[in-house]
PDB file of N, CA and C in Angstrom:
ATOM      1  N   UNK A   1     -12.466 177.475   2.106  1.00  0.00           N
ATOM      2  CA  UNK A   1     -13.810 177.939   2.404  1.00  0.00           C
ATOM      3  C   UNK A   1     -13.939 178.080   3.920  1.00  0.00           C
ATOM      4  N   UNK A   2     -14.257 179.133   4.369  1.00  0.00           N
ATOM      5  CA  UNK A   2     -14.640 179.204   5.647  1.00  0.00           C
ATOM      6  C   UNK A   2     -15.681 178.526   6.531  1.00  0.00           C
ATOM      7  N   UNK A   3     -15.548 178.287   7.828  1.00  0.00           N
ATOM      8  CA  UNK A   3     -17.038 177.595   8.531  1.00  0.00           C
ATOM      9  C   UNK A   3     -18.907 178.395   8.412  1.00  0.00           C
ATOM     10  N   UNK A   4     -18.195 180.114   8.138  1.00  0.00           N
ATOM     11  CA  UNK A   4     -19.786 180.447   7.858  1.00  0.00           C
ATOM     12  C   UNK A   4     -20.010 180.194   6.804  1.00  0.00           C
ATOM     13  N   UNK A   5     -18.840 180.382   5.861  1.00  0.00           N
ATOM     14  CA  UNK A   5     -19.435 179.904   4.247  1.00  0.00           C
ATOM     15  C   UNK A   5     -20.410 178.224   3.921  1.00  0.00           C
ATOM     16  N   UNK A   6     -19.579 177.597   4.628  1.00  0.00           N
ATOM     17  CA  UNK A   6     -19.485 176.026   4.450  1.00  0.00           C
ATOM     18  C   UNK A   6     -21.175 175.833   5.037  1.00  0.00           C
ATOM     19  N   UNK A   7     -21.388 176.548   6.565  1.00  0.00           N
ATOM     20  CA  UNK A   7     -22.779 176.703   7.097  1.00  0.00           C
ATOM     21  C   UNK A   7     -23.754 176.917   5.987  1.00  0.00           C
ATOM     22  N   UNK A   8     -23.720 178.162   5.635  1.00  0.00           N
ATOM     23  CA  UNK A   8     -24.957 179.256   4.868  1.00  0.00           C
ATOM     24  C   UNK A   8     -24.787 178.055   3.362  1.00  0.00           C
ATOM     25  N   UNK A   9     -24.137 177.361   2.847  1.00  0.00           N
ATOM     26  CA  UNK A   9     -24.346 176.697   1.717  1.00  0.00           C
ATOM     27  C   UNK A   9     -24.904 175.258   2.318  1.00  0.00           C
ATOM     28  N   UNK A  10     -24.812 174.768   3.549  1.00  0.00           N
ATOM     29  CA  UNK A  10     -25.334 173.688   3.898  1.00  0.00           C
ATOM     30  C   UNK A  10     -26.646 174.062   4.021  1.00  0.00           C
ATOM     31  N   UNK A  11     -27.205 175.359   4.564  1.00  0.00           N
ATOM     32  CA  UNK A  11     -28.457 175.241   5.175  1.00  0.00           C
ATOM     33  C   UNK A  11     -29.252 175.652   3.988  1.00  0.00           C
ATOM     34  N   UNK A  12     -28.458 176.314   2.504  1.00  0.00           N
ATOM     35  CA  UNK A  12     -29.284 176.708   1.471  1.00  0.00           C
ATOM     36  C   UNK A  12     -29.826 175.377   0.773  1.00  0.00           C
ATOM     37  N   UNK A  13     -28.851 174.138   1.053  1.00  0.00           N
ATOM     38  CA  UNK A  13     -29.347 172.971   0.509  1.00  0.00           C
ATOM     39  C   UNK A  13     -30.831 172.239   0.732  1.00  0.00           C
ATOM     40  N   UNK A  14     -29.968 172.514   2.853  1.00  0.00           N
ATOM     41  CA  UNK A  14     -31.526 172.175   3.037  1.00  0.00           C
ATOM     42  C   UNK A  14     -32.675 172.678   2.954  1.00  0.00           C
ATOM     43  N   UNK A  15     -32.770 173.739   2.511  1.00  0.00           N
ATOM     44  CA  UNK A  15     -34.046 174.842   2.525  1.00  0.00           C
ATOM     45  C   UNK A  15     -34.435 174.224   1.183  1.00  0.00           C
ATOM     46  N   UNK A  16     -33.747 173.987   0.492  1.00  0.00           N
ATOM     47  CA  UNK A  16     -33.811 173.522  -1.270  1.00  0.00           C
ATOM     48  C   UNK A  16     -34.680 172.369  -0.941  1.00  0.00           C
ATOM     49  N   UNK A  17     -33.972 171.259  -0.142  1.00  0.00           N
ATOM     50  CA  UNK A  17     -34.940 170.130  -0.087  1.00  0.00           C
ATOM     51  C   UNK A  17     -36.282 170.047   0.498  1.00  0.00           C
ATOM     52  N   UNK A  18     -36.284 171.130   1.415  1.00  0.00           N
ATOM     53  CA  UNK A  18     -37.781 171.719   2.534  1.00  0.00           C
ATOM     54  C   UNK A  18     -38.326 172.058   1.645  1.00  0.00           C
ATOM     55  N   UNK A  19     -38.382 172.980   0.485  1.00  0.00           N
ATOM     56  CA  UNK A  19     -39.009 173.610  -0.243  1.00  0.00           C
ATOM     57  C   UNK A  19     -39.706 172.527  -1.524  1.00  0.00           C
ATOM     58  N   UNK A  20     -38.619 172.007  -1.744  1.00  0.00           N
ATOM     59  CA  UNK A  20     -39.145 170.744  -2.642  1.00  0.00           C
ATOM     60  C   UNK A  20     -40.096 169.824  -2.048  1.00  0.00           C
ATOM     61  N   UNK A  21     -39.876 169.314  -0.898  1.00  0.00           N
ATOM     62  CA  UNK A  21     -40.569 168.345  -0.347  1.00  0.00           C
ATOM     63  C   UNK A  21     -42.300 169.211   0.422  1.00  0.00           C
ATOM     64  N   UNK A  22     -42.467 170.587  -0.016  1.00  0.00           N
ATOM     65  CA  UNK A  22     -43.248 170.746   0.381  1.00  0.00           C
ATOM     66  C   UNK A  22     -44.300 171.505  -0.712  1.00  0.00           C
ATOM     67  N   UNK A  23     -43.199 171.255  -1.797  1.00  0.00           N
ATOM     68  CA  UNK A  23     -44.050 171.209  -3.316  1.00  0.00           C
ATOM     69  C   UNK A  23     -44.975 170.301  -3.993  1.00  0.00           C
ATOM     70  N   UNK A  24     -46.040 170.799  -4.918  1.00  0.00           N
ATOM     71  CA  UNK A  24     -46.725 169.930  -5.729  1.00  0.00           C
ATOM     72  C   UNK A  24     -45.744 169.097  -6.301  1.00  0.00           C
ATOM     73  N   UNK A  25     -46.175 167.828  -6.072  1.00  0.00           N
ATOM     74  CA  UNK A  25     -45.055 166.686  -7.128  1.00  0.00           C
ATOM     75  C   UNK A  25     -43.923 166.549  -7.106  1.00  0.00           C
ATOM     76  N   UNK A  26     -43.613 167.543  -5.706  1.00  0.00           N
ATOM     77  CA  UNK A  26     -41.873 167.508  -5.523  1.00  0.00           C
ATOM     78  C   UNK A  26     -40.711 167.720  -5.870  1.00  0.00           C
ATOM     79  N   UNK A  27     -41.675 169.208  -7.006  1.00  0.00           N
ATOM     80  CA  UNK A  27     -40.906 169.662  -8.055  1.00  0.00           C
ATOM     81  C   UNK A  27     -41.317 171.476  -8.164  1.00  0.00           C
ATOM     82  N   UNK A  28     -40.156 171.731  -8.760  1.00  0.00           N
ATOM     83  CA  UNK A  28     -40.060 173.677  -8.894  1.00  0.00           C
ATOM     84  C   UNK A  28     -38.672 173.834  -9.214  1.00  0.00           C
ATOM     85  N   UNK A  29     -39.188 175.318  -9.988  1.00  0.00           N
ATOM     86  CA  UNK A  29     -38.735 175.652 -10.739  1.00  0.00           C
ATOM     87  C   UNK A  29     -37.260 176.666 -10.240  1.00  0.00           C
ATOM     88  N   UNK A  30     -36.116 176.664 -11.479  1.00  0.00           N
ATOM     89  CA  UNK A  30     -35.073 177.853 -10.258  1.00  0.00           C
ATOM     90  C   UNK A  30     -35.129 178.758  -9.853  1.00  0.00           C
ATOM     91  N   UNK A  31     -36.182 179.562 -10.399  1.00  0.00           N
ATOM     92  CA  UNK A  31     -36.549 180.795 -10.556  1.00  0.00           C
ATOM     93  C   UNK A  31     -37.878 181.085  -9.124  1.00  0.00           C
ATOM     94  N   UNK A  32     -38.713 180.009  -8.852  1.00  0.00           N
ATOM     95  CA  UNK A  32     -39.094 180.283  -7.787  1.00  0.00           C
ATOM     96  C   UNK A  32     -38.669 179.327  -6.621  1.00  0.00           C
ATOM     97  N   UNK A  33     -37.288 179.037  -6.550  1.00  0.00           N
ATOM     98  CA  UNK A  33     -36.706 178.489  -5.930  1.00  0.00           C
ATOM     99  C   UNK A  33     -35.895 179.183  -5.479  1.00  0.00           C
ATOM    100  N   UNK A  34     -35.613 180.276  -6.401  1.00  0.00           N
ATOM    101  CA  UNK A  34     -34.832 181.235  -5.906  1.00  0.00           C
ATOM    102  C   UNK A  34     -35.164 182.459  -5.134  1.00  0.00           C
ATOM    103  N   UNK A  35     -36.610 182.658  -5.608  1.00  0.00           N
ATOM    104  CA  UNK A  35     -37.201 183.617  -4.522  1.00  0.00           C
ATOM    105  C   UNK A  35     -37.742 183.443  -3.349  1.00  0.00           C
ATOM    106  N   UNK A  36     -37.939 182.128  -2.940  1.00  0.00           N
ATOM    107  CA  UNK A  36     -38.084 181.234  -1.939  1.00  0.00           C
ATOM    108  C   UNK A  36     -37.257 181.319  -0.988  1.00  0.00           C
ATOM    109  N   UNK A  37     -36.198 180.992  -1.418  1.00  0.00           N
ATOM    110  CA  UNK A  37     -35.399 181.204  -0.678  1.00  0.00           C
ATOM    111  C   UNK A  37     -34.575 182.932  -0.054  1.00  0.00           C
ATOM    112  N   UNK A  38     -34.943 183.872  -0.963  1.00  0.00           N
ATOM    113  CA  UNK A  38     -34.999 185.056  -0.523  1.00  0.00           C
ATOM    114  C   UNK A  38     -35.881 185.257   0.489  1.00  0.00           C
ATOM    115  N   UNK A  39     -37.191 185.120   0.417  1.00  0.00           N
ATOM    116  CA  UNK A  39     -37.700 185.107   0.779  1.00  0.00           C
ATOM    117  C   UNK A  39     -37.793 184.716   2.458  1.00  0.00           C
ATOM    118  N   UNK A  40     -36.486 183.505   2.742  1.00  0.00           N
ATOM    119  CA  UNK A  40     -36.649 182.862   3.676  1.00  0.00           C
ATOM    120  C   UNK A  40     -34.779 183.575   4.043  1.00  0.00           C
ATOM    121  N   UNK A  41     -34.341 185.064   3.611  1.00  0.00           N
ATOM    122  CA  UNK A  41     -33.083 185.513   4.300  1.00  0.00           C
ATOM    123  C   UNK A  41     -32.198 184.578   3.852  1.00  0.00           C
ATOM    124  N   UNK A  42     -32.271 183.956   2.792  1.00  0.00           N
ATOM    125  CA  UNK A  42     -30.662 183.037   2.194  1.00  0.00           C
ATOM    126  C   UNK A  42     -30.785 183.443   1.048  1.00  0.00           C
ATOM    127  N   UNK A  43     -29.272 183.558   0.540  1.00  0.00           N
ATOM    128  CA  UNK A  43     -29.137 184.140  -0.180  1.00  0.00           C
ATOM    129  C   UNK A  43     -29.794 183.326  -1.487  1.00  0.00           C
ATOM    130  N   UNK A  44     -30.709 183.842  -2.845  1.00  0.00           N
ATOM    131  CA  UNK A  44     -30.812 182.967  -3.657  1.00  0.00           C
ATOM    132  C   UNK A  44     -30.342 182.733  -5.072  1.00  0.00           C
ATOM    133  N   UNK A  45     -29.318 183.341  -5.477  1.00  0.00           N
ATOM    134  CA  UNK A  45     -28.409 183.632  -6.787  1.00  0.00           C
ATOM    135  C   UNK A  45     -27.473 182.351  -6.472  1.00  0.00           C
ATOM    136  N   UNK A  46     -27.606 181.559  -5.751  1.00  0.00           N
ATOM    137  CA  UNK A  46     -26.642 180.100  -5.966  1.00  0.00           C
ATOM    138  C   UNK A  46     -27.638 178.913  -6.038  1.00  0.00           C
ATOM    139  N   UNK A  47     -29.015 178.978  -6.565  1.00  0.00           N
ATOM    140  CA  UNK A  47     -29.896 178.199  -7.341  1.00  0.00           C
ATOM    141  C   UNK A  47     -29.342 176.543  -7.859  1.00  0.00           C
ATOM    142  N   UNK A  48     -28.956 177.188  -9.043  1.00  0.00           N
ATOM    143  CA  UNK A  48     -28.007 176.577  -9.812  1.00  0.00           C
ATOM    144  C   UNK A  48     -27.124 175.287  -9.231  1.00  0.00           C
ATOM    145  N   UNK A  49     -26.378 176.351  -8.857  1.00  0.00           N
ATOM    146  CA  UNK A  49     -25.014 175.441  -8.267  1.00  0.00           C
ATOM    147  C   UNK A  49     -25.388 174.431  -7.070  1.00  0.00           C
ATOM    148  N   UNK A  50     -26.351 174.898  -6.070  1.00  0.00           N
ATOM    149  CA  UNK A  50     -26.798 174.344  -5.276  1.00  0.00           C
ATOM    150  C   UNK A  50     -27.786 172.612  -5.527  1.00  0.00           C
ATOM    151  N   UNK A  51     -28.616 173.004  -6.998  1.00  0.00           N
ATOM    152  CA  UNK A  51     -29.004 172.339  -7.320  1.00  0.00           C
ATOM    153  C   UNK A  51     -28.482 171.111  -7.997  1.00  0.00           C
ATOM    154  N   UNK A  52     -27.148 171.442  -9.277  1.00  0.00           N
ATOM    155  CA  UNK A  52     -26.045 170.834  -9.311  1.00  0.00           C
ATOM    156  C   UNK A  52     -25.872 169.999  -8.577  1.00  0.00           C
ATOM    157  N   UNK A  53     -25.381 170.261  -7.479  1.00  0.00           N
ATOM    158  CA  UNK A  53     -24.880 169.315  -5.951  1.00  0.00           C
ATOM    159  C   UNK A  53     -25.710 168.570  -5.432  1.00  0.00           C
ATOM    160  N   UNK A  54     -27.075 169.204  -5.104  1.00  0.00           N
ATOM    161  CA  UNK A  54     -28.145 168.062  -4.580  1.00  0.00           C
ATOM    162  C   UNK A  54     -28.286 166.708  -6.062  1.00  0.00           C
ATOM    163  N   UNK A  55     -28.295 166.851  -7.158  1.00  0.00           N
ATOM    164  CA  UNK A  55     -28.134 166.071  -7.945  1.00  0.00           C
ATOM    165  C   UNK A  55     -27.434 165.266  -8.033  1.00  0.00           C
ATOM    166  N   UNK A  56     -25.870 165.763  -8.302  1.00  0.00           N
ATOM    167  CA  UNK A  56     -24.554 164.724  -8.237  1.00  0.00           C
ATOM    168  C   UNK A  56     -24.609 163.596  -6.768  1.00  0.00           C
ATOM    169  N   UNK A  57     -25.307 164.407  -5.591  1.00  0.00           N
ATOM    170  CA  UNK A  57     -25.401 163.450  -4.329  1.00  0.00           C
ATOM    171  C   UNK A  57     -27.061 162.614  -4.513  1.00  0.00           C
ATOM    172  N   UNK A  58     -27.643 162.766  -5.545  1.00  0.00           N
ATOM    173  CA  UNK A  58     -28.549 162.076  -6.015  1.00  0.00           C
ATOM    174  C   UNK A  58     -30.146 161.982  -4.743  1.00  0.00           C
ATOM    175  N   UNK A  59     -30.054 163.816  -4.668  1.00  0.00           N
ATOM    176  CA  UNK A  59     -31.272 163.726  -3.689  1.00  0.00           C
ATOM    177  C   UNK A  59     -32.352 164.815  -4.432  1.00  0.00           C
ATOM    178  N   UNK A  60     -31.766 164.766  -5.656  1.00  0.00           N
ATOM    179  CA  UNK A  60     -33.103 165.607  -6.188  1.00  0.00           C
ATOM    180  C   UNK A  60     -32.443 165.229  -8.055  1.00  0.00           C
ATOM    181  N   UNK A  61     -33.460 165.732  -9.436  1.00  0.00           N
ATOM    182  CA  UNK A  61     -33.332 164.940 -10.554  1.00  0.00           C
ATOM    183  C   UNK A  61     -33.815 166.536 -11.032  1.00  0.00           C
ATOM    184  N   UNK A  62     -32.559 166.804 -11.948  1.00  0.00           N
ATOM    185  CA  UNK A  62     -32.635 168.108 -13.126  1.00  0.00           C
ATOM    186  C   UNK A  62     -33.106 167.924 -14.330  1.00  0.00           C
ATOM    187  N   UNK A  63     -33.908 169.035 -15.134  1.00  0.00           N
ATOM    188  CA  UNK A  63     -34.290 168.678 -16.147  1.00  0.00           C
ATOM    189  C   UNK A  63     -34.382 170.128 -16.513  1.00  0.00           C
ATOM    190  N   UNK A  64     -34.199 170.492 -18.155  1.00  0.00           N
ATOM    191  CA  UNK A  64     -34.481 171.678 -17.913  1.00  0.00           C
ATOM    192  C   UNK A  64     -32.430 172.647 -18.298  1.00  0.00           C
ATOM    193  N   UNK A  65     -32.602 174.016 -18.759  1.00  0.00           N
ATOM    194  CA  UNK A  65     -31.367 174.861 -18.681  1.00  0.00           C
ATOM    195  C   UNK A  65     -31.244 175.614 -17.798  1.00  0.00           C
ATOM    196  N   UNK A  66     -29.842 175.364 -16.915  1.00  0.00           N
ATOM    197  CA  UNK A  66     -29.713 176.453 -15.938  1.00  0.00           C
ATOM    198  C   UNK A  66     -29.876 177.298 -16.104  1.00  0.00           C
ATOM    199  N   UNK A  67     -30.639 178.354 -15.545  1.00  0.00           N
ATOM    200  CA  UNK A  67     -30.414 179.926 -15.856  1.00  0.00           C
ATOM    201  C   UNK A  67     -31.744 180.151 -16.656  1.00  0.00           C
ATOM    202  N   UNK A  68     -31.648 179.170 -17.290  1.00  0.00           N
ATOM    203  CA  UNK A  68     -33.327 179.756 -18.666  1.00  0.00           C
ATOM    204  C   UNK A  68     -35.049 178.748 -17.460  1.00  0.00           C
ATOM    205  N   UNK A  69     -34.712 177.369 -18.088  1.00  0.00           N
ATOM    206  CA  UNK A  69     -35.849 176.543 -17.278  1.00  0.00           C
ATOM    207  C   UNK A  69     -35.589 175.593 -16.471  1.00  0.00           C
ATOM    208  N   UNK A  70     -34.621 175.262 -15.747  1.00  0.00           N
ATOM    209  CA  UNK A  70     -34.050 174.393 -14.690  1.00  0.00           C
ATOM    210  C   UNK A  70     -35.061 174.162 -13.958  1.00  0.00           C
ATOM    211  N   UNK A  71     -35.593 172.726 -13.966  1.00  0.00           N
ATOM    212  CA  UNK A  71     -36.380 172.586 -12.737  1.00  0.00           C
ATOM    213  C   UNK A  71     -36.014 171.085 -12.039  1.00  0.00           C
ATOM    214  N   UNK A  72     -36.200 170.948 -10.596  1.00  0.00           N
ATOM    215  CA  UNK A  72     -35.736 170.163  -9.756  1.00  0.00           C
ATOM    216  C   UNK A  72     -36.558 169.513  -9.593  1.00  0.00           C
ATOM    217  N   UNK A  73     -36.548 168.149  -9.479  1.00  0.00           N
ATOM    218  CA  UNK A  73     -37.846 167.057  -8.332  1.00  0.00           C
ATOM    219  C   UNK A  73     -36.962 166.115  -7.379  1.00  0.00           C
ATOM    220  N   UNK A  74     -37.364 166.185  -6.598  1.00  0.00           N
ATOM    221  CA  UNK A  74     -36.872 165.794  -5.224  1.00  0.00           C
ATOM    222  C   UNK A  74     -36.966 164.249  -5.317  1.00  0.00           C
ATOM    223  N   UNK A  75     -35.951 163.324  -5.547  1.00  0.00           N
ATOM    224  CA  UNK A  75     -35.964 161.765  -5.293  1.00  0.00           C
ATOM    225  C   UNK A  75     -36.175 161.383  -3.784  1.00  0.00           C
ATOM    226  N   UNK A  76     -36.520 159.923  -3.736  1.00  0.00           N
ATOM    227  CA  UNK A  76     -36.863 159.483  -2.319  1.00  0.00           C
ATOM    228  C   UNK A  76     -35.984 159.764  -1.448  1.00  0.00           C
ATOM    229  N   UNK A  77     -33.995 159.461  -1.877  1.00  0.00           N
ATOM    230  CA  UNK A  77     -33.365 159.837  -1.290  1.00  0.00           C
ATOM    231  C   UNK A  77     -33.617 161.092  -0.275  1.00  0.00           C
ATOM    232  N   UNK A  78     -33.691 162.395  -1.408  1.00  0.00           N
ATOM    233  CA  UNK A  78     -33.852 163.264  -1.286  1.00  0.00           C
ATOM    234  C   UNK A  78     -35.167 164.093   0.071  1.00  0.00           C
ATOM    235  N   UNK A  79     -35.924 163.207  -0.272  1.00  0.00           N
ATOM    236  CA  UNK A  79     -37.706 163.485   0.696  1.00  0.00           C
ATOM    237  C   UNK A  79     -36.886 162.908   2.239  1.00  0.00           C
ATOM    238  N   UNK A  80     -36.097 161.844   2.084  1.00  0.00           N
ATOM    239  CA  UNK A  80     -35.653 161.488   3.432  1.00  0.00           C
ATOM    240  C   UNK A  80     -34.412 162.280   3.904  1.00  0.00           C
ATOM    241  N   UNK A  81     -33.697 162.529   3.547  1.00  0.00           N
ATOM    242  CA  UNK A  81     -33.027 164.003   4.468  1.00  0.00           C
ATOM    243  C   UNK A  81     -33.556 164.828   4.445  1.00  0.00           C
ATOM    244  N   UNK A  82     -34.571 165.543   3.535  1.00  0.00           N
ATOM    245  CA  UNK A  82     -35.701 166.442   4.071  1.00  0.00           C
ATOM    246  C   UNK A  82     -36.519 166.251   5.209  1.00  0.00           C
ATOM    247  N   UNK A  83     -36.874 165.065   5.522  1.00  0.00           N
ATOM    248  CA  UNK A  83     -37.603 164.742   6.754  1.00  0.00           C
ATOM    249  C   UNK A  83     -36.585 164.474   7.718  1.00  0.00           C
ATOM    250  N   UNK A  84     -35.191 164.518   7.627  1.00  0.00           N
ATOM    251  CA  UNK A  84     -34.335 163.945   8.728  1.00  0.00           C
ATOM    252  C   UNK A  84     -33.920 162.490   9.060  1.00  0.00           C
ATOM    253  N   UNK A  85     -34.469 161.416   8.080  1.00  0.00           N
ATOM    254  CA  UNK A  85     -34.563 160.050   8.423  1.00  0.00           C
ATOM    255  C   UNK A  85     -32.783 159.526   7.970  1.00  0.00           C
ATOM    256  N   UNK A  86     -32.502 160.600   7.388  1.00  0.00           N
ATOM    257  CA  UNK A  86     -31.265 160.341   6.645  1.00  0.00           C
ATOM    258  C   UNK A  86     -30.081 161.351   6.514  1.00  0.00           C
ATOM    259  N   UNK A  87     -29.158 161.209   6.985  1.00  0.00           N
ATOM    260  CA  UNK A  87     -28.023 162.425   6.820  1.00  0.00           C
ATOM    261  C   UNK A  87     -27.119 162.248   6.008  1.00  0.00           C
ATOM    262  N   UNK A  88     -26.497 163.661   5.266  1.00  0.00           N
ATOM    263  CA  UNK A  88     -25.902 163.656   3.947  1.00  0.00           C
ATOM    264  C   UNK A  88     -24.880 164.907   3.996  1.00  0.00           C
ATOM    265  N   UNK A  89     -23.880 164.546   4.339  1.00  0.00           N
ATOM    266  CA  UNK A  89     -22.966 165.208   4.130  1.00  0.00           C
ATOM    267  C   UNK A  89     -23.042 166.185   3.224  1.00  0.00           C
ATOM    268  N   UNK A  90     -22.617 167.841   3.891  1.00  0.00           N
ATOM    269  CA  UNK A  90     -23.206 168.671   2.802  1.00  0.00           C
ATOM    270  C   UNK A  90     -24.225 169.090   3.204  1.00  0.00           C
ATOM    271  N   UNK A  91     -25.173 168.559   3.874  1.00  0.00           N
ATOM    272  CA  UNK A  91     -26.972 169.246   3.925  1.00  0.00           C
ATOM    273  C   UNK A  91     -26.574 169.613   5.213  1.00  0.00           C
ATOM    274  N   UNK A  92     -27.279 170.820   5.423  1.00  0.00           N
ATOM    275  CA  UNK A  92     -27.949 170.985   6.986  1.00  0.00           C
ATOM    276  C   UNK A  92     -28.631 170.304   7.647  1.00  0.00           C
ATOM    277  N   UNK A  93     -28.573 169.989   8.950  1.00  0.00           N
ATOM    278  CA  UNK A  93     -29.394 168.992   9.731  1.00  0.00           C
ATOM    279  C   UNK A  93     -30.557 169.681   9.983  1.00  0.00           C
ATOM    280  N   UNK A  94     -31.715 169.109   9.892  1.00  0.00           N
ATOM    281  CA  UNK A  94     -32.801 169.482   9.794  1.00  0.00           C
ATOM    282  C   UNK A  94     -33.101 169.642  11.991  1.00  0.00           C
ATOM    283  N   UNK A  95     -33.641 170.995  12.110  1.00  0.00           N
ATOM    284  CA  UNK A  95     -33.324 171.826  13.669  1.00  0.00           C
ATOM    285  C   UNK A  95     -34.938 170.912  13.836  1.00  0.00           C
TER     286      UNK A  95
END
């Protein structure tokens, strides 16, 4: 994997957790998670996978079918590398 690749998937994480942490209840859906992030010039067709990963590193909790109703809520972990109090290999550092 290359360094821009490795970048643009770190910073889609963190946009994932910005976006969550600045949601009702700390939760949304993939589908406007994904336009969100269009929205914000990253690419958003890696939803999914992205979300996957914030899970397995246990900073956000899936519920829901990929692709059909996948939806994310952001754990405490999770709210604190969103705010920066905490760094996580993998995420973008919050600028």
């Amino acid at each position: 994997m290359s360094d821009l690749q490795t970048l643009v998937e770190e910073a889609r994480r963190r946009e994932l957790l910005d976006i969550l942490a600045e949601a009702q209840d700390y939760a949304e859906g993939e589908a406007m998670l994904g336009m969100v992030l269009s929205s914000r010039h990253l690419p958003g067709g890696f939803v999914a996978k992205d979300l996957t990963w914030l899970a397995e590193a246990g900073l956000v909790s899936l519920s829901g079918i990929p692709g059909l109703t996948l939806r994310a809520k952001l754990t405490l972990l999770g709210l604190d590398v969103s705010h920066g109090a905490v760094r996580v290999h993998g995420v973008g550092r919050k600028l």
